[in-house]
N, C-alpha and C. Protein backbone atom coordinates (compact mmCIF):
# COMPACT_ATOMS: atom_id res chain seq x y z
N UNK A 1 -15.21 -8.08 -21.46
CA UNK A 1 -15.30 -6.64 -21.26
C UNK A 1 -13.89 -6.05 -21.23
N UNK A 2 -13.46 -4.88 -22.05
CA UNK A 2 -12.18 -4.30 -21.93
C UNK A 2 -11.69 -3.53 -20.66
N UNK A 3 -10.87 -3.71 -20.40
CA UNK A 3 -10.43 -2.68 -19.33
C UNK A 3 -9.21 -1.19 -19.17
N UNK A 4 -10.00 -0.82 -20.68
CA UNK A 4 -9.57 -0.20 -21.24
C UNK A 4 -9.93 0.96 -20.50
N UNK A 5 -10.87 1.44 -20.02
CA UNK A 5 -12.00 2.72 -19.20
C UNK A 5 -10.93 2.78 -18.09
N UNK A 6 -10.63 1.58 -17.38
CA UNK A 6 -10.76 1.69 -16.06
C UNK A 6 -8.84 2.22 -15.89
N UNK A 7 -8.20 1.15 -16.37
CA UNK A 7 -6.35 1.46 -16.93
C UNK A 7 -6.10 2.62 -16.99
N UNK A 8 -7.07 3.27 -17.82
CA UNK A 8 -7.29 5.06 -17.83
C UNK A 8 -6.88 5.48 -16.97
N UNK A 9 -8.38 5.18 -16.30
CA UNK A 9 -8.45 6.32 -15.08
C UNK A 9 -7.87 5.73 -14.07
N UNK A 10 -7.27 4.62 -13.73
CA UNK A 10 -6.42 4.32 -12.92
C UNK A 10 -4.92 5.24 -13.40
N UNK A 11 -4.60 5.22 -14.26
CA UNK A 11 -3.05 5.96 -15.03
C UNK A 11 -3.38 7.14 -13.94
N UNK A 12 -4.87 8.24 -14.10
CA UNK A 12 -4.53 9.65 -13.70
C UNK A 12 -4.24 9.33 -12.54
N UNK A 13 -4.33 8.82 -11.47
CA UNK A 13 -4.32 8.72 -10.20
C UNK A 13 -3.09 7.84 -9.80
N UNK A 14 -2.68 6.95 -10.46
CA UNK A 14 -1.48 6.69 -10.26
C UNK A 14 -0.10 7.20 -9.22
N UNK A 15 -0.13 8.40 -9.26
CA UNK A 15 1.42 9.04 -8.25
C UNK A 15 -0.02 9.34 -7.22
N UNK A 16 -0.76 9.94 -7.19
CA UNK A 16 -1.41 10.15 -5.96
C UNK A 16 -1.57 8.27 -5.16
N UNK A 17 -1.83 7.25 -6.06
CA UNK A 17 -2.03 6.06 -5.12
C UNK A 17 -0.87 5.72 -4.12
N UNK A 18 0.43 6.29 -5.05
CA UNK A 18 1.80 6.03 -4.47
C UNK A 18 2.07 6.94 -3.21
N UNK A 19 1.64 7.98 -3.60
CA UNK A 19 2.22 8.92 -2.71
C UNK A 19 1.19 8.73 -1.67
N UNK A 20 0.01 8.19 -1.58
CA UNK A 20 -1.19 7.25 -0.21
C UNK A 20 -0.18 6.66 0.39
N UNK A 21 0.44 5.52 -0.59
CA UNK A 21 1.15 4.48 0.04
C UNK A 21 2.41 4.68 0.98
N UNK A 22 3.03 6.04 0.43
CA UNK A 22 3.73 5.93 0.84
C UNK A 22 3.81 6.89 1.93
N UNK A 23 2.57 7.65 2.46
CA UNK A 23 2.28 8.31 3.74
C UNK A 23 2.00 7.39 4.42
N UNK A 24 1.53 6.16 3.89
CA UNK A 24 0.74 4.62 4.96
C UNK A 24 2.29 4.29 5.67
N UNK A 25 3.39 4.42 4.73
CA UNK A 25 4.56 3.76 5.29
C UNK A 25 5.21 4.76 6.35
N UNK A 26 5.17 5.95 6.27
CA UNK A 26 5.34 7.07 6.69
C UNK A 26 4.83 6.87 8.46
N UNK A 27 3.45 6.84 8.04
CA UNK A 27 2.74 6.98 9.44
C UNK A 27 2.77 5.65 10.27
N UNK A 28 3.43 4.72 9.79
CA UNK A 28 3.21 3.68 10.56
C UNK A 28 4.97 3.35 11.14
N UNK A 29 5.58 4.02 10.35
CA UNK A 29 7.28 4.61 11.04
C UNK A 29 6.94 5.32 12.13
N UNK A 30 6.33 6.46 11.71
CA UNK A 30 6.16 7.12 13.09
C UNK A 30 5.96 6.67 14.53
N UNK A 31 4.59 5.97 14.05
CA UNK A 31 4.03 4.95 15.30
C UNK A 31 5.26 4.31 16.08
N UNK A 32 6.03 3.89 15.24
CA UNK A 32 6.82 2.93 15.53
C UNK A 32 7.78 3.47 16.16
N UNK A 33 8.59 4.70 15.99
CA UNK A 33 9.40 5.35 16.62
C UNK A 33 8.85 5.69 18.14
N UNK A 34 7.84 6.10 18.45
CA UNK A 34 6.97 6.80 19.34
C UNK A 34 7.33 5.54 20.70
N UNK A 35 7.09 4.43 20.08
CA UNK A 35 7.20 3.03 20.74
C UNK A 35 8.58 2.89 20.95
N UNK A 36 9.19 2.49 20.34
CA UNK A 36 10.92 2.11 19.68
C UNK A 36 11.83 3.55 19.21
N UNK A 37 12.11 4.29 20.06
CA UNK A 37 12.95 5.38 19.63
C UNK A 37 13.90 5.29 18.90
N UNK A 38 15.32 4.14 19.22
CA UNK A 38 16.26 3.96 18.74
C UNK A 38 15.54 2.48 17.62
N UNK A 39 14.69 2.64 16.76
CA UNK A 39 14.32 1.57 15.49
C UNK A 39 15.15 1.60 14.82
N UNK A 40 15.29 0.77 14.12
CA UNK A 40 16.16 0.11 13.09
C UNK A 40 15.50 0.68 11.79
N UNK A 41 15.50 2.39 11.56
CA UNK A 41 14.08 2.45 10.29
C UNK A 41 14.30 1.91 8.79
N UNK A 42 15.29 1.50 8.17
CA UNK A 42 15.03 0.93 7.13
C UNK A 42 14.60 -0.87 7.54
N UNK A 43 15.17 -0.97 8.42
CA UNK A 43 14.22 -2.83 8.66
C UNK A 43 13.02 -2.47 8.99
N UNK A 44 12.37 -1.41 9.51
CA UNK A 44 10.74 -0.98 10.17
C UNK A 44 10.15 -1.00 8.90
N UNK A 45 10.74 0.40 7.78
CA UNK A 45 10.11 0.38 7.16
C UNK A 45 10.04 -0.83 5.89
N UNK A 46 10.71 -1.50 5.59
CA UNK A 46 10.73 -2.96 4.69
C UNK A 46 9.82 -3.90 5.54
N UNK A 47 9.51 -3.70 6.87
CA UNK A 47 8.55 -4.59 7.71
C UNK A 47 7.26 -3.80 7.29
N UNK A 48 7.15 -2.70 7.62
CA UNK A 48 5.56 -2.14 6.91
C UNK A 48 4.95 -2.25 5.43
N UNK A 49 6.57 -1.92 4.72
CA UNK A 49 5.84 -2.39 3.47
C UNK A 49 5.29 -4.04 3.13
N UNK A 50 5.75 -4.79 3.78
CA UNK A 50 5.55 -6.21 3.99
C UNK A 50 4.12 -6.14 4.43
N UNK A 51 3.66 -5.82 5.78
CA UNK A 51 2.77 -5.62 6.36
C UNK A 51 1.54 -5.26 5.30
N UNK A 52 1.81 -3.95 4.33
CA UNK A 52 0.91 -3.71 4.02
C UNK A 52 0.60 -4.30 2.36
N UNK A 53 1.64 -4.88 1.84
CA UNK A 53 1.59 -5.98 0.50
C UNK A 53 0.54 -7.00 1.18
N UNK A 54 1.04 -7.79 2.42
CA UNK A 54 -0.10 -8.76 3.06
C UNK A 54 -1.73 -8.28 2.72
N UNK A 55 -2.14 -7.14 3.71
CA UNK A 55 -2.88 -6.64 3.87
C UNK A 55 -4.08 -6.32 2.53
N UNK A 56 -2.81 -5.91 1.58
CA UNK A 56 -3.40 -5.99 0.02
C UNK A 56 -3.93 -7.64 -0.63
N UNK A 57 -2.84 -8.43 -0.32
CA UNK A 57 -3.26 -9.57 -0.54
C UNK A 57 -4.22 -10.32 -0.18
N UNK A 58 -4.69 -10.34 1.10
CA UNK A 58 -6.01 -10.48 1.62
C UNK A 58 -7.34 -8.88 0.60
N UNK A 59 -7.17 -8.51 0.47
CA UNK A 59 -7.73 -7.61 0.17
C UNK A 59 -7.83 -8.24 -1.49
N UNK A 60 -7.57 -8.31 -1.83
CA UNK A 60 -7.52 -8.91 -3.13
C UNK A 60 -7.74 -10.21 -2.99
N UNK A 61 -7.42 -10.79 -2.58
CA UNK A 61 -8.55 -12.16 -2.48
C UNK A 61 -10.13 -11.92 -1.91
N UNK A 62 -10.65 -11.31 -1.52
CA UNK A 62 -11.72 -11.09 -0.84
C UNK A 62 -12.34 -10.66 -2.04
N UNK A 63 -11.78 -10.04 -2.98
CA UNK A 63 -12.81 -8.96 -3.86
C UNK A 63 -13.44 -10.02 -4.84
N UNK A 64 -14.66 -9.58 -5.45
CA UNK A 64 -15.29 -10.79 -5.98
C UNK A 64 -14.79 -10.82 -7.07
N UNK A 65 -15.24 -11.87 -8.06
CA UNK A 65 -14.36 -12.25 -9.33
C UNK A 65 -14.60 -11.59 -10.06
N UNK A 66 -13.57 -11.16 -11.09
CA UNK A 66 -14.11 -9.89 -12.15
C UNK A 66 -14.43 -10.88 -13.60
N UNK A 67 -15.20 -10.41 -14.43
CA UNK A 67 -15.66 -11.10 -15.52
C UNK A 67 -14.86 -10.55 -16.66
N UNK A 68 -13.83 -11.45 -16.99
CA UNK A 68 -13.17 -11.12 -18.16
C UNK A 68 -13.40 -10.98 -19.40
């Protein structure tokens, strides 16, 4: 099956997935400041994006197998 349909419509949405991602990194700085005033925010935020690559990775293993 091509995945030609889907590449598509993944393309339009593309900067909106980023710009998700990158309110996820956003809001979880925040958190973190709220806790940790004086944070270290570029090591926080390279720790969230970590956090949430994991998170994907489990997430992507879980999903069932796609039929190529």
């Amino acid at each position: 099956m091509s995945q030609g349909l889907e590449l598509f419509e993944l393309e339009a949405h593309r900067e909106q997935l980023e710009a998700d991602v990158r309110g996820l990194v956003e809001k979880y700085l925040a958190i973190s400041e709220w806790d940790v005033p004086e944070i270290d925010e570029p090591l926080a935020s390279r720790l969230i994006v970590t956090a949430i690559r994991q998170a994907l990775d489990r997430l992507e293993r879980a999903l069932p197998d796609a039929q190529a």
